[in-house]
N, C-alpha and C. Protein backbone atom coordinates (compact mmCIF):
# COMPACT_ATOMS: atom_id res chain seq x y z
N UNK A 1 9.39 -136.47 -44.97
CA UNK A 1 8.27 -137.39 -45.08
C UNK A 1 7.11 -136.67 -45.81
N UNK A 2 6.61 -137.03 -46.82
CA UNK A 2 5.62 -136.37 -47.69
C UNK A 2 4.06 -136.58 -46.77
N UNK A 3 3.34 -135.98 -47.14
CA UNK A 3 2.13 -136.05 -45.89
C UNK A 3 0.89 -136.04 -46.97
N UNK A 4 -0.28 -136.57 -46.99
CA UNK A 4 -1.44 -136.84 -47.93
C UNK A 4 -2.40 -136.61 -47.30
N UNK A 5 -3.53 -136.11 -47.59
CA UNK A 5 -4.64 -135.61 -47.12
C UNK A 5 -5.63 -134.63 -48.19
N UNK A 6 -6.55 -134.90 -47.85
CA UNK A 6 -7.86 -133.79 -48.23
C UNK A 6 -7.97 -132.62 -48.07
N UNK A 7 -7.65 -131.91 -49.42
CA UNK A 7 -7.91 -130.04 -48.93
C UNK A 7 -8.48 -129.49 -49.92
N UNK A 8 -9.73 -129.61 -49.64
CA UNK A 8 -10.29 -129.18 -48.50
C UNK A 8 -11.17 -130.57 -48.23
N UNK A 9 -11.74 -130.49 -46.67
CA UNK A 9 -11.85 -132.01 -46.41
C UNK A 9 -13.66 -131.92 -46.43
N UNK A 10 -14.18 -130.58 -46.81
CA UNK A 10 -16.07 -130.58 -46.59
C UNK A 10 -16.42 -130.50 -48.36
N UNK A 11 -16.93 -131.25 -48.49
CA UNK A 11 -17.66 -130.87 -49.96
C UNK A 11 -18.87 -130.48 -50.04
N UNK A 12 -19.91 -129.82 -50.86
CA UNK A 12 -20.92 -129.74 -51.08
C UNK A 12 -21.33 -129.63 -52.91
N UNK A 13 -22.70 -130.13 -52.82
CA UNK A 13 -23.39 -130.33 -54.21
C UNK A 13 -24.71 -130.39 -54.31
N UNK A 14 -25.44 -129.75 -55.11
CA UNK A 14 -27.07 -130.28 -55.03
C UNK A 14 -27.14 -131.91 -55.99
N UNK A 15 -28.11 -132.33 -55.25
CA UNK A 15 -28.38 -133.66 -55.80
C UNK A 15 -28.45 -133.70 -57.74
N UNK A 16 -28.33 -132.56 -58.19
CA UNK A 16 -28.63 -132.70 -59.70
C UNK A 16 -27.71 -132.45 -60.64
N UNK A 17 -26.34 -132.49 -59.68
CA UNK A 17 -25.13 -132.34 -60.29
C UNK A 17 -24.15 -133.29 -61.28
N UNK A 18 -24.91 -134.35 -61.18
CA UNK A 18 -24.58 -135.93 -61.66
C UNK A 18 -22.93 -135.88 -61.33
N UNK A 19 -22.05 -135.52 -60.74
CA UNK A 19 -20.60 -135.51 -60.12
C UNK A 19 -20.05 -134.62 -59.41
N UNK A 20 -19.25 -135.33 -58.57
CA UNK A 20 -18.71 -134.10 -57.16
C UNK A 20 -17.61 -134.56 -57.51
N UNK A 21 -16.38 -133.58 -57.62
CA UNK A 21 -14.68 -133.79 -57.18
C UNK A 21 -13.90 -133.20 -56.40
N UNK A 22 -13.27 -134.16 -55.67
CA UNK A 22 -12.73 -134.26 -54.33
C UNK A 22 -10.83 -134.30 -54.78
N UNK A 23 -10.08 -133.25 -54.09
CA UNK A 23 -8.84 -133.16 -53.95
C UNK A 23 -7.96 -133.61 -53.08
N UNK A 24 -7.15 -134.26 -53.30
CA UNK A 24 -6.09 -134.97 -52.57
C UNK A 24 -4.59 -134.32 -52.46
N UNK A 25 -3.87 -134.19 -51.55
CA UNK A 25 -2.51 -133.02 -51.96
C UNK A 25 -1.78 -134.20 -51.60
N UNK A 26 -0.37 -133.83 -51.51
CA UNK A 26 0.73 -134.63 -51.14
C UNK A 26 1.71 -133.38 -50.73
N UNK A 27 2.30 -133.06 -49.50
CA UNK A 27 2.84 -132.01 -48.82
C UNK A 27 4.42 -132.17 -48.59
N UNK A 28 5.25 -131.76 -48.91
CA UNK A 28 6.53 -132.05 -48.03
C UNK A 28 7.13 -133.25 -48.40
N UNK A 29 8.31 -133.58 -48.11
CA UNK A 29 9.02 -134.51 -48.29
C UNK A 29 10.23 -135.11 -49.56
N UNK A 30 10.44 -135.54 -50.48
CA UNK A 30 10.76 -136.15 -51.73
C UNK A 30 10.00 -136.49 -52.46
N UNK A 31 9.08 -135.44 -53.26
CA UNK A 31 8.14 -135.35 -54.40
C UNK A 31 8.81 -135.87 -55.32
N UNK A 32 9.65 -136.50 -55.77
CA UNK A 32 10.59 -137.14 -56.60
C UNK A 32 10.18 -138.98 -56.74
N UNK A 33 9.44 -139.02 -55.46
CA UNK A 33 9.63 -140.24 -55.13
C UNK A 33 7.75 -140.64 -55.80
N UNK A 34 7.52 -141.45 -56.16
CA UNK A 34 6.09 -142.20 -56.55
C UNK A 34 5.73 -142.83 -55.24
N UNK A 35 4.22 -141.80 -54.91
CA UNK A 35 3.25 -142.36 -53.75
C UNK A 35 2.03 -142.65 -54.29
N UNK A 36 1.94 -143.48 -53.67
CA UNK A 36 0.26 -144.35 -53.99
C UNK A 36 -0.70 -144.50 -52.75
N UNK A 37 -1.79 -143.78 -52.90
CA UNK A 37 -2.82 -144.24 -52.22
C UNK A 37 -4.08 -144.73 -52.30
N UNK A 38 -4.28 -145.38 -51.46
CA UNK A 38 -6.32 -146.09 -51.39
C UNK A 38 -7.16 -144.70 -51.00
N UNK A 39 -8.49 -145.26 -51.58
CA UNK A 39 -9.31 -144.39 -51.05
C UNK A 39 -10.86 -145.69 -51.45
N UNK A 40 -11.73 -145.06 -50.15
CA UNK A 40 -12.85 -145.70 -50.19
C UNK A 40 -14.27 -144.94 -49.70
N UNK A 41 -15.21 -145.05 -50.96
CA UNK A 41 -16.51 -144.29 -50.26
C UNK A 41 -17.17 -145.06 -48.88
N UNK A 42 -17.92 -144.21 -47.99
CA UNK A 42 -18.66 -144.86 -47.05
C UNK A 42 -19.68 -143.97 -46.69
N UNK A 43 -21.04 -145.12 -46.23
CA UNK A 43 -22.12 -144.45 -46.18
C UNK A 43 -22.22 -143.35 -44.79
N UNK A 44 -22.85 -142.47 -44.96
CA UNK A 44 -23.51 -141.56 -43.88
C UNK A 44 -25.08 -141.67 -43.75
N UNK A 45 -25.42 -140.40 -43.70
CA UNK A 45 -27.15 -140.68 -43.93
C UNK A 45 -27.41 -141.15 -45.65
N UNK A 46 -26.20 -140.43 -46.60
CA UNK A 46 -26.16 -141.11 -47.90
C UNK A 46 -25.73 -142.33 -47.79
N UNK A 47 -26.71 -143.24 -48.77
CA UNK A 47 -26.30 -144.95 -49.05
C UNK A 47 -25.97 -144.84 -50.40
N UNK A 48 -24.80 -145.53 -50.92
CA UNK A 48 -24.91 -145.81 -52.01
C UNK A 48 -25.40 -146.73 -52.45
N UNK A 49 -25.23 -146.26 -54.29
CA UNK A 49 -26.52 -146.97 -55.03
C UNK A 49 -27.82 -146.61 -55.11
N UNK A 50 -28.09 -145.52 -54.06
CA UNK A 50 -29.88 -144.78 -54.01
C UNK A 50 -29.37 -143.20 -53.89
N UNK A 51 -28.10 -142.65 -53.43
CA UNK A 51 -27.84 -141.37 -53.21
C UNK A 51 -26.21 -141.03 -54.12
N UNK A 52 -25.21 -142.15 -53.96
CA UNK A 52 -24.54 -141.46 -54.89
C UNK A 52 -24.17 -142.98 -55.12
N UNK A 53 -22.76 -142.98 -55.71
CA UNK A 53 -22.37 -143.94 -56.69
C UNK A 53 -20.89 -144.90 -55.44
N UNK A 54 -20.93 -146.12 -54.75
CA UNK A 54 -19.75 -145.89 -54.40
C UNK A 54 -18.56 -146.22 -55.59
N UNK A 55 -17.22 -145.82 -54.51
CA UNK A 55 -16.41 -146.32 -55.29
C UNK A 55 -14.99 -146.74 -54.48
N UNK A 56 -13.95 -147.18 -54.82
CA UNK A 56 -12.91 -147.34 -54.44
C UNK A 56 -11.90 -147.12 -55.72
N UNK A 57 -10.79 -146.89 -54.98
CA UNK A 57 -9.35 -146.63 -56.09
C UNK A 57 -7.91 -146.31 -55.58
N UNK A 58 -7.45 -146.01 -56.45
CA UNK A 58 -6.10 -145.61 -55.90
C UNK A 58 -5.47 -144.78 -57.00
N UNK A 59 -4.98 -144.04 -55.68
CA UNK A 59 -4.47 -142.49 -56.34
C UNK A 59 -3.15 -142.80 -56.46
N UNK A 60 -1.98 -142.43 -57.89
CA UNK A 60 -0.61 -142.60 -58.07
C UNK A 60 -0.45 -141.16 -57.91
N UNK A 61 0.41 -140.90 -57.29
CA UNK A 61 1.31 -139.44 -57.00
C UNK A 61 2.84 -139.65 -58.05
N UNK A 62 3.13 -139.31 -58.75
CA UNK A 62 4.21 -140.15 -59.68
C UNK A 62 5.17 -139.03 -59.33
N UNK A 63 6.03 -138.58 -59.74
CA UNK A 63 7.22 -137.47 -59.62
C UNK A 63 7.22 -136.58 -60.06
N UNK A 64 6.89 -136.01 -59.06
CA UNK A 64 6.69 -134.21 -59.12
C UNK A 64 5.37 -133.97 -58.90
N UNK A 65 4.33 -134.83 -58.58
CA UNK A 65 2.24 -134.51 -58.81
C UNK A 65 2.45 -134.53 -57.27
N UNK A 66 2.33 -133.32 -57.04
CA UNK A 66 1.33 -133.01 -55.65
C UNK A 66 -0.11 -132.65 -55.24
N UNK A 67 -1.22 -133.14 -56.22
CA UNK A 67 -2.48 -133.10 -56.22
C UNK A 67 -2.96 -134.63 -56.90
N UNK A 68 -4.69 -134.76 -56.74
CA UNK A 68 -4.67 -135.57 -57.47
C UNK A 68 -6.56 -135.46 -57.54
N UNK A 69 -7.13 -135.97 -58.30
CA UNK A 69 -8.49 -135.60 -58.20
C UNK A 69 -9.09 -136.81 -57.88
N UNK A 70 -10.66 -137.00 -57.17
CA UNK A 70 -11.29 -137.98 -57.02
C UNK A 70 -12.67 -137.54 -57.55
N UNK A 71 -13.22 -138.42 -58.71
CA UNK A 71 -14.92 -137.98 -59.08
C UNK A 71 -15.44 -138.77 -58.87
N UNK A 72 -16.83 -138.70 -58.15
CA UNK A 72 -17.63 -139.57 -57.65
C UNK A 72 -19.04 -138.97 -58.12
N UNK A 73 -19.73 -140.24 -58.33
CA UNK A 73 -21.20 -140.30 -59.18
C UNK A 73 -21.98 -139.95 -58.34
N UNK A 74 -23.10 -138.42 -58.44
CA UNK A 74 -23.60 -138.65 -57.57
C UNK A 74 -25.06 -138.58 -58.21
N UNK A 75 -26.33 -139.47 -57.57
CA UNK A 75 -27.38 -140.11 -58.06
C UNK A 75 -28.66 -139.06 -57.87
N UNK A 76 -29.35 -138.27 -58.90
CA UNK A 76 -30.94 -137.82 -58.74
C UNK A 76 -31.77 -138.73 -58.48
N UNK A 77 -32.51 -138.09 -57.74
CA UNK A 77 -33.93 -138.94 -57.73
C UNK A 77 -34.95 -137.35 -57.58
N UNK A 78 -36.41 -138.01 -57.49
CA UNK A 78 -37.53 -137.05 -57.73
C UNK A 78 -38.29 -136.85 -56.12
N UNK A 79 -37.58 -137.73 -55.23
CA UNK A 79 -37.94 -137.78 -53.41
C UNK A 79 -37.36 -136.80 -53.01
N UNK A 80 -38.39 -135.88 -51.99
CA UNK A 80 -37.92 -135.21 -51.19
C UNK A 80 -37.16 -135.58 -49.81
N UNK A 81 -36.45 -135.15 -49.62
CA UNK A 81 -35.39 -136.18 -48.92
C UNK A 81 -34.66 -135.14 -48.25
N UNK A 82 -34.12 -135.01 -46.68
CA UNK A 82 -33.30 -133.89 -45.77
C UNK A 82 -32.15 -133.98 -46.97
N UNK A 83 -31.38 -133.12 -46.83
CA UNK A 83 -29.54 -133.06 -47.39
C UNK A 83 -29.07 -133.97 -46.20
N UNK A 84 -28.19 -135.17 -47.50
CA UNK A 84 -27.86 -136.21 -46.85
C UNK A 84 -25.94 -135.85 -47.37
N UNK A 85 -24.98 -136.96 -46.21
CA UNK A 85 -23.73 -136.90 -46.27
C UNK A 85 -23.18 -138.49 -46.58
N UNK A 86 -22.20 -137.96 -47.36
CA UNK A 86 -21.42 -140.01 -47.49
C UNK A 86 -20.06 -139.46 -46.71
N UNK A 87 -19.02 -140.18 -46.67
CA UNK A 87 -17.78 -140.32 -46.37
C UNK A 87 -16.69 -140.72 -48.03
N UNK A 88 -15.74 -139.89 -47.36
CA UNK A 88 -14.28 -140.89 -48.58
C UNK A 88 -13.40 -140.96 -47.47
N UNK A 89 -12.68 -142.48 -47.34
CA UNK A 89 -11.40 -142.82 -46.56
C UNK A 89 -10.12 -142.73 -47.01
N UNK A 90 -9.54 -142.10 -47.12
CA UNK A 90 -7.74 -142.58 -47.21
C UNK A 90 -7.54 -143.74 -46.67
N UNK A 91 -6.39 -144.57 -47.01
CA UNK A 91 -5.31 -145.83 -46.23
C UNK A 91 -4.51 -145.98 -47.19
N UNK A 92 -3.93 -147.19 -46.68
CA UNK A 92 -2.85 -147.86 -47.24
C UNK A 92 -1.85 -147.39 -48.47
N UNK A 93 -1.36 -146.13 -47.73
CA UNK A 93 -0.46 -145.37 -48.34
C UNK A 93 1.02 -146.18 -48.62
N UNK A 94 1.89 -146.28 -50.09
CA UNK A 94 2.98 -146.78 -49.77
C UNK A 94 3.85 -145.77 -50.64
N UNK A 95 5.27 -146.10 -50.52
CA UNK A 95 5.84 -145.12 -51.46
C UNK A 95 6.53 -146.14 -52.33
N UNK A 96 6.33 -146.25 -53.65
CA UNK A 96 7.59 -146.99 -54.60
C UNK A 96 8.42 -146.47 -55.06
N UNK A 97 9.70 -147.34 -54.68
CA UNK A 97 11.06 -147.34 -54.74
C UNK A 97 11.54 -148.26 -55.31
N UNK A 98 12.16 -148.48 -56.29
CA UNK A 98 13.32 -149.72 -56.70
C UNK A 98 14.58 -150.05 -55.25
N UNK A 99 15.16 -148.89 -54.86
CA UNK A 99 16.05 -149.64 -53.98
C UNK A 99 15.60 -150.16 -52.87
N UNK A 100 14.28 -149.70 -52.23
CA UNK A 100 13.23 -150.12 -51.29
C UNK A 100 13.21 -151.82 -51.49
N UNK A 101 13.06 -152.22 -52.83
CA UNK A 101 12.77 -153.77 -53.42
C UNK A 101 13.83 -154.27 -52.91
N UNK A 102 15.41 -154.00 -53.57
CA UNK A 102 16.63 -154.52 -53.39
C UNK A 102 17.26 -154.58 -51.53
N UNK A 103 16.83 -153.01 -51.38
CA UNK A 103 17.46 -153.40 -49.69
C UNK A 103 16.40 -153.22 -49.20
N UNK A 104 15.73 -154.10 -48.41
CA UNK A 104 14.48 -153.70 -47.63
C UNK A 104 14.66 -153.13 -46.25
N UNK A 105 15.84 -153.52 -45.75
CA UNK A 105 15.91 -153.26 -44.22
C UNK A 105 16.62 -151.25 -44.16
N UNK A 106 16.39 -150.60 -45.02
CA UNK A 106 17.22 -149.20 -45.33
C UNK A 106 15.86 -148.49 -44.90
N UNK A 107 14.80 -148.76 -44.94
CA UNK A 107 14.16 -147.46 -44.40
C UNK A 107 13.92 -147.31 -42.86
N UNK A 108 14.62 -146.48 -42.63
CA UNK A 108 14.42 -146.44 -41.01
C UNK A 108 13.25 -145.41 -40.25
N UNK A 109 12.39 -144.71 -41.38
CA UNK A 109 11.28 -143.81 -41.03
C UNK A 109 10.44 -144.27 -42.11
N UNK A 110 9.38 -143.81 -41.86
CA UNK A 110 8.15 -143.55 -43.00
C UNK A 110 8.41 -142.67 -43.94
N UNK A 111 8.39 -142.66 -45.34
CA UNK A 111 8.68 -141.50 -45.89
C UNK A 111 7.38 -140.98 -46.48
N UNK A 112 6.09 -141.64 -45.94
CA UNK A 112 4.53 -140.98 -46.47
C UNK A 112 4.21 -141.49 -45.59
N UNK A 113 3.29 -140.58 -45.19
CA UNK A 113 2.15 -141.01 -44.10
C UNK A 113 0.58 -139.97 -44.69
N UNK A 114 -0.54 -140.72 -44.03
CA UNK A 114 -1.52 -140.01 -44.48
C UNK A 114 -1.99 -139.62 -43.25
N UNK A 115 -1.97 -137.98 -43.50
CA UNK A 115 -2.55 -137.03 -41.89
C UNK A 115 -3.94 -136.98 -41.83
N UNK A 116 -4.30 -136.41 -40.66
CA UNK A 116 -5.59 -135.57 -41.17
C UNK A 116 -5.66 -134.28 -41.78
N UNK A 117 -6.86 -133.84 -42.69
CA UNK A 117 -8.13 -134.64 -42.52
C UNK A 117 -8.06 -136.01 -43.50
N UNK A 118 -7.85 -137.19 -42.91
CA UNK A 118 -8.13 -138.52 -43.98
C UNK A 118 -9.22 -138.45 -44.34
N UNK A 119 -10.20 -138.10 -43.76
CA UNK A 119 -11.62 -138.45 -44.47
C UNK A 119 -12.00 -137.02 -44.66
N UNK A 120 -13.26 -137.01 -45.78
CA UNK A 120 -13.74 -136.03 -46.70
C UNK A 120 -15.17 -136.45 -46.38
N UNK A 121 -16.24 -135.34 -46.14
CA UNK A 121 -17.34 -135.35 -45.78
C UNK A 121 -17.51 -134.34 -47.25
N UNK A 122 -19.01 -135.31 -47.72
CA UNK A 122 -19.56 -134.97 -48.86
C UNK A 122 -21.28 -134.61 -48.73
N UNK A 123 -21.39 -133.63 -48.84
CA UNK A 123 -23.30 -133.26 -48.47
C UNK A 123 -23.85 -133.18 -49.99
N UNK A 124 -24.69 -134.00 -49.90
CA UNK A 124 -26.21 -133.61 -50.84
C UNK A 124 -26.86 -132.93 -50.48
N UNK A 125 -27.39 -131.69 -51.00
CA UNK A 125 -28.02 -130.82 -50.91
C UNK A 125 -29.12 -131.27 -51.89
N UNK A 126 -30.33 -131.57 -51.24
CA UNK A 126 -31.98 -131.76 -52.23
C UNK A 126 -32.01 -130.95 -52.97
N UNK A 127 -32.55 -131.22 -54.05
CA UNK A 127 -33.19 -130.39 -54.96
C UNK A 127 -34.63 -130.37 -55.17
N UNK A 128 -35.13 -131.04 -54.49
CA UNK A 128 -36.87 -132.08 -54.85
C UNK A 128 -37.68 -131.17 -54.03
N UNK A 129 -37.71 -130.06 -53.37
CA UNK A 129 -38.91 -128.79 -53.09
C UNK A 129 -38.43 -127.55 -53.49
N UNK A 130 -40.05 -127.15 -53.35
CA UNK A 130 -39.45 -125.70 -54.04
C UNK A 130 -38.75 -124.53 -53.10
N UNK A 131 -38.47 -125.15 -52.02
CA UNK A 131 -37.77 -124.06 -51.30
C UNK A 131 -38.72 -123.44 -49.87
N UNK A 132 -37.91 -122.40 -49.64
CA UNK A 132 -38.72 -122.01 -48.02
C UNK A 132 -37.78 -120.33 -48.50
N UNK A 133 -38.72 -119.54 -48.46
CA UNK A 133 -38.94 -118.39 -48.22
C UNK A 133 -39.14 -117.35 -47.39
N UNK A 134 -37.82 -116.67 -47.17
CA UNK A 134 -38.33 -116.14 -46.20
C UNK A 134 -37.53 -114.48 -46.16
N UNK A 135 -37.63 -113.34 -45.44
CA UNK A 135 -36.73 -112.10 -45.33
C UNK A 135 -35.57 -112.33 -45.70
N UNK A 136 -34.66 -111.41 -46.05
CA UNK A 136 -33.44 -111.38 -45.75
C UNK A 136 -33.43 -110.84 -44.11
N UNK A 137 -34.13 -109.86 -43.56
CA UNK A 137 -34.11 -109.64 -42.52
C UNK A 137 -35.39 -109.57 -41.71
N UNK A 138 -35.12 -110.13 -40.19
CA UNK A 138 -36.02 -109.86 -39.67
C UNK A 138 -37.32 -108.45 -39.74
N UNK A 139 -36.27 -107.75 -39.72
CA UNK A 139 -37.09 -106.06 -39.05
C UNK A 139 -35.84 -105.00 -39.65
N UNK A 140 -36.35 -104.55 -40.29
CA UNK A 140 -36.14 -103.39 -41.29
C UNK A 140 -36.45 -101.65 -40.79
N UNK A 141 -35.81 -101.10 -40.60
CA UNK A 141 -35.31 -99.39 -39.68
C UNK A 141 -35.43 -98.74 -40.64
N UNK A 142 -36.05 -97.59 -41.05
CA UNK A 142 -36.04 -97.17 -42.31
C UNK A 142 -36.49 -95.41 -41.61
N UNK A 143 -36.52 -94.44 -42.30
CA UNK A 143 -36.43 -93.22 -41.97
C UNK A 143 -37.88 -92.76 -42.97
N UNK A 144 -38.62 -91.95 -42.89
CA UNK A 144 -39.52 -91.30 -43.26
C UNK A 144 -39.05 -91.09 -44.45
N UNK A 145 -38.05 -90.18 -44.92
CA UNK A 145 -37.99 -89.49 -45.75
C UNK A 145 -37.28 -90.94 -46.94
N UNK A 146 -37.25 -92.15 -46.54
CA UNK A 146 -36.46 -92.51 -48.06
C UNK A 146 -37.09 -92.33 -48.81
N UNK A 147 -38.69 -92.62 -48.96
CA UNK A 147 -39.24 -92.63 -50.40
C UNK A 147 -39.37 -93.92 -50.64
N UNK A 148 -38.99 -95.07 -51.31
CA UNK A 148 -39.14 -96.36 -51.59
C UNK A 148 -37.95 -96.91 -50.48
N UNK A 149 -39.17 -98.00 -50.25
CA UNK A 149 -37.96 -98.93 -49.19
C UNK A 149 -37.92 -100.06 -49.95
N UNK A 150 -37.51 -100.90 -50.22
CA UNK A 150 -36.91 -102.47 -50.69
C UNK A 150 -36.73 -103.73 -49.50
N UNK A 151 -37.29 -104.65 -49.74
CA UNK A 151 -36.94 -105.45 -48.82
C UNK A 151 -36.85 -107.13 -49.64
N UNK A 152 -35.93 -107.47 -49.36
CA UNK A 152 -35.20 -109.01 -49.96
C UNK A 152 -36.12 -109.52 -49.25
N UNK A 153 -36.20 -111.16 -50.11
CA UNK A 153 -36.78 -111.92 -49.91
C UNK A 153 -36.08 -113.30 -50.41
N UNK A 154 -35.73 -114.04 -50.26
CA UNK A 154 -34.61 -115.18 -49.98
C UNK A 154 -35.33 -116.66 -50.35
N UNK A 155 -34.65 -117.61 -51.45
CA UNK A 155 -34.99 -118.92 -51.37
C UNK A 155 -33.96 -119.94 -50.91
N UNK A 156 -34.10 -120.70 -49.99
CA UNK A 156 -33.25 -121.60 -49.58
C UNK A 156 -33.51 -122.90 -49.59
N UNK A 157 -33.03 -123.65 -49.08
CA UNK A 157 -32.96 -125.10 -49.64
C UNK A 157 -34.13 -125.64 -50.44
N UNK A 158 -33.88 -125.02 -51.65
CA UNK A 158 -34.82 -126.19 -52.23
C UNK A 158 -34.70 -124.87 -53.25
N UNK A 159 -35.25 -125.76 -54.50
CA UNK A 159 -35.04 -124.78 -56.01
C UNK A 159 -35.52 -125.54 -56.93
N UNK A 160 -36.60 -126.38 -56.77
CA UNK A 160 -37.40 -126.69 -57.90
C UNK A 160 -38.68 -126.52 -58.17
N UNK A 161 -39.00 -125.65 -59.86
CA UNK A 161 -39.54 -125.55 -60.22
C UNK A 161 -39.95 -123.84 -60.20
N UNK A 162 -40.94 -123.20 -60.73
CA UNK A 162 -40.47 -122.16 -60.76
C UNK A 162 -41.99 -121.41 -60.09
N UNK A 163 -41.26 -120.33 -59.04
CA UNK A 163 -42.86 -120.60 -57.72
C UNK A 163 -43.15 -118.99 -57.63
N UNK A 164 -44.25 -118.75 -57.81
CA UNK A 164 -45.01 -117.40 -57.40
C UNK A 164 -45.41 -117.32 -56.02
N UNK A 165 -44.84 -116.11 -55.73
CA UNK A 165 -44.50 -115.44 -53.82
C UNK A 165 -45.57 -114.08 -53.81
N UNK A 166 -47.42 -114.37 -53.37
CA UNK A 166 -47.99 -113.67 -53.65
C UNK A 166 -47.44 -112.57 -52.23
N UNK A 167 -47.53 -111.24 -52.32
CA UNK A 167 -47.26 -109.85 -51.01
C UNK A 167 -48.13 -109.54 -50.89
N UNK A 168 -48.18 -108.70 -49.60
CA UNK A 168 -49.03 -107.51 -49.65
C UNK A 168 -49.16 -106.98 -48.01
N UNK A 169 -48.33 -105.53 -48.44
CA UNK A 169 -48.36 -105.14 -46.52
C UNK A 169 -49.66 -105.23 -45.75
N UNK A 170 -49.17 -105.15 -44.83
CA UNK A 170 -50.12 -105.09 -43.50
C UNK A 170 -49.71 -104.02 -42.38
N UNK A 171 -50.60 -103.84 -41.75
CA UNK A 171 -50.63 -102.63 -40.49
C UNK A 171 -50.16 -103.32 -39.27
N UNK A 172 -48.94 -102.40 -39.06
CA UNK A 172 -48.62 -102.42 -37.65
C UNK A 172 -48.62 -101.54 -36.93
N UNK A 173 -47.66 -100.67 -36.25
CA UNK A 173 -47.68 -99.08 -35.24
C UNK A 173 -48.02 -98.62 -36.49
N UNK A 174 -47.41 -98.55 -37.71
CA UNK A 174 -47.56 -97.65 -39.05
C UNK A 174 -48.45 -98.08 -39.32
N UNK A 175 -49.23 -97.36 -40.04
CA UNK A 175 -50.87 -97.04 -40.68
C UNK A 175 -50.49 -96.89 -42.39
N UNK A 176 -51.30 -97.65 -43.08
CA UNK A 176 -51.43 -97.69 -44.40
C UNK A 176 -52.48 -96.42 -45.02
N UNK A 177 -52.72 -96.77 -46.55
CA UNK A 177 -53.29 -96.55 -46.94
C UNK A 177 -52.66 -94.58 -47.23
N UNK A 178 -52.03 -94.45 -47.22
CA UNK A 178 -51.08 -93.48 -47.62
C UNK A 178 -50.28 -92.47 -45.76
N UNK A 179 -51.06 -93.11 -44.90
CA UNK A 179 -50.81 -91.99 -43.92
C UNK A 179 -49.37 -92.27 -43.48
N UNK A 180 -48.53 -93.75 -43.34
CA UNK A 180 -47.65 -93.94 -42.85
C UNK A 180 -46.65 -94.28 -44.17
N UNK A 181 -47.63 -95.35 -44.90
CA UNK A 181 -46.94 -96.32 -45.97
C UNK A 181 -48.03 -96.19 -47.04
N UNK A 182 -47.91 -96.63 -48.43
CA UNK A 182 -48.82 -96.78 -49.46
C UNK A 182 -49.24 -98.55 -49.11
N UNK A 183 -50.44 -98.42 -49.51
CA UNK A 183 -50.33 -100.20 -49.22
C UNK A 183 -49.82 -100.58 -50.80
N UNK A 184 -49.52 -101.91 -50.82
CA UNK A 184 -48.33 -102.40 -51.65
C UNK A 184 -49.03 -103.90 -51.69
N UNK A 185 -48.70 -104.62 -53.29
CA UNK A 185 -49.64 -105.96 -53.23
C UNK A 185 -48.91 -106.35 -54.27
N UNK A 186 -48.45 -107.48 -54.35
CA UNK A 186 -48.02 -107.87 -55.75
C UNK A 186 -46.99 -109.54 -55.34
N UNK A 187 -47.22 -109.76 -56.58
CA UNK A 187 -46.63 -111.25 -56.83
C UNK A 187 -44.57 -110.95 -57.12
N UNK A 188 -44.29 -112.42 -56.45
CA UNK A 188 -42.83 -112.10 -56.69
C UNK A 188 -42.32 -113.88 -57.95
N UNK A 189 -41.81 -113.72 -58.73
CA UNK A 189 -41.58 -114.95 -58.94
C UNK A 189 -40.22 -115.11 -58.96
N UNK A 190 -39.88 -116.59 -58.75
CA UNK A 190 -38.72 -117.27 -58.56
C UNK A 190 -38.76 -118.29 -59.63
N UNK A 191 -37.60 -118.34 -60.44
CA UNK A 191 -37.41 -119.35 -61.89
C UNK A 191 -36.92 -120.75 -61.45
N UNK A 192 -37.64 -121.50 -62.04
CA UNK A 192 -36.68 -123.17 -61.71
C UNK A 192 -35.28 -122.71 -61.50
N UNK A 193 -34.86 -123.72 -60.88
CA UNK A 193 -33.22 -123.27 -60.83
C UNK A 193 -32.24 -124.61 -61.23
């Protein structure tokens, strides 16, 4: 029995990708044989028509295709908006056969079925702020003797436009001004992305 499903079943994309594609396999069974399946978008916190594009279709598996691709439209806008999710459904899987037509009463099993994962979870990731900034790490251990220390500084969700990250240490147990640390001041920039 050939088996259909989503692999991988999580997608992700930033909203400015204008298309996401989604994979379908076909596993096991008589790859010889032509399978056909439905598939249908559905909303999550994404609606279509304002976040992506829906759609419906159907996938032919013909003889010998054990993959198959699904592209779906997905919609910019200039709103800042959480990262939103849609759905894709599998159903109404059949397999075509000519002798299937002639003797109908010969199949005594399913020879396709669609497993899980049937459905495919699709995230929009915003693009519409400029992000949130912050360490790579909390608290940083460092030894007297390195000489220059380095410390990351991280942009996450969000990547528009291109943003100046003004620094500049401050005193804690360690004392500036050369006795512990040099004090240190300066701008970091981050490029549209």
């Amino acid at each position: 029995c050939s088996r259909v499903y989503f692999d991988p079943c999580t997608y992700q994309c930033l909203e400015n990708c204008g298309a996401v594609s989604l994979m379908v396999v076909r596993k096991g069974g008589d790859i010889s044989k032509t399978v056909v399946v439905d598939y249908k978008t559905e909303d999550g916190s994404a609606n279509a028509g304002a976040d992506y594009e829906f759609s419906e279709g159907t996938l032919v598996f013909k003889s010998g295709e054990t993959q198959k691709e699904i592209i779906l439209g997905i919609i910019d806008d200039d709103i800042f908006e959480e990262d939103e999710h849609f759905f894709v459904r599998l159903n109404n899987i059949r397999v075509l056969e000519l002798e299937d037509a002639l003797e109908p009463n010969n199949v005594p099993y399913p020879k396709a079925l669609i497993v899980s994962p049937l459905v495919a979870t699709v995230t929009i990731l915003d693009d519409d702020h400029a992000g949130i900034f912050t360490f790579e790490s909390d608290v940083v251990h460092v030894s007297e003797s390195i000489g220059v220390m380095e410390v990351k500084v991280l942009r996450t969700s969000g990547a528009r436009g291109t943003v100046i990250v003004p620094f500049r240490t401050i005193e804690g147990t360690a004392k500036g001004g050369g006795e512990d640390f040099e004090d240190t001041y300066g701008e970091l920039e981050f490029k549209n992305d």
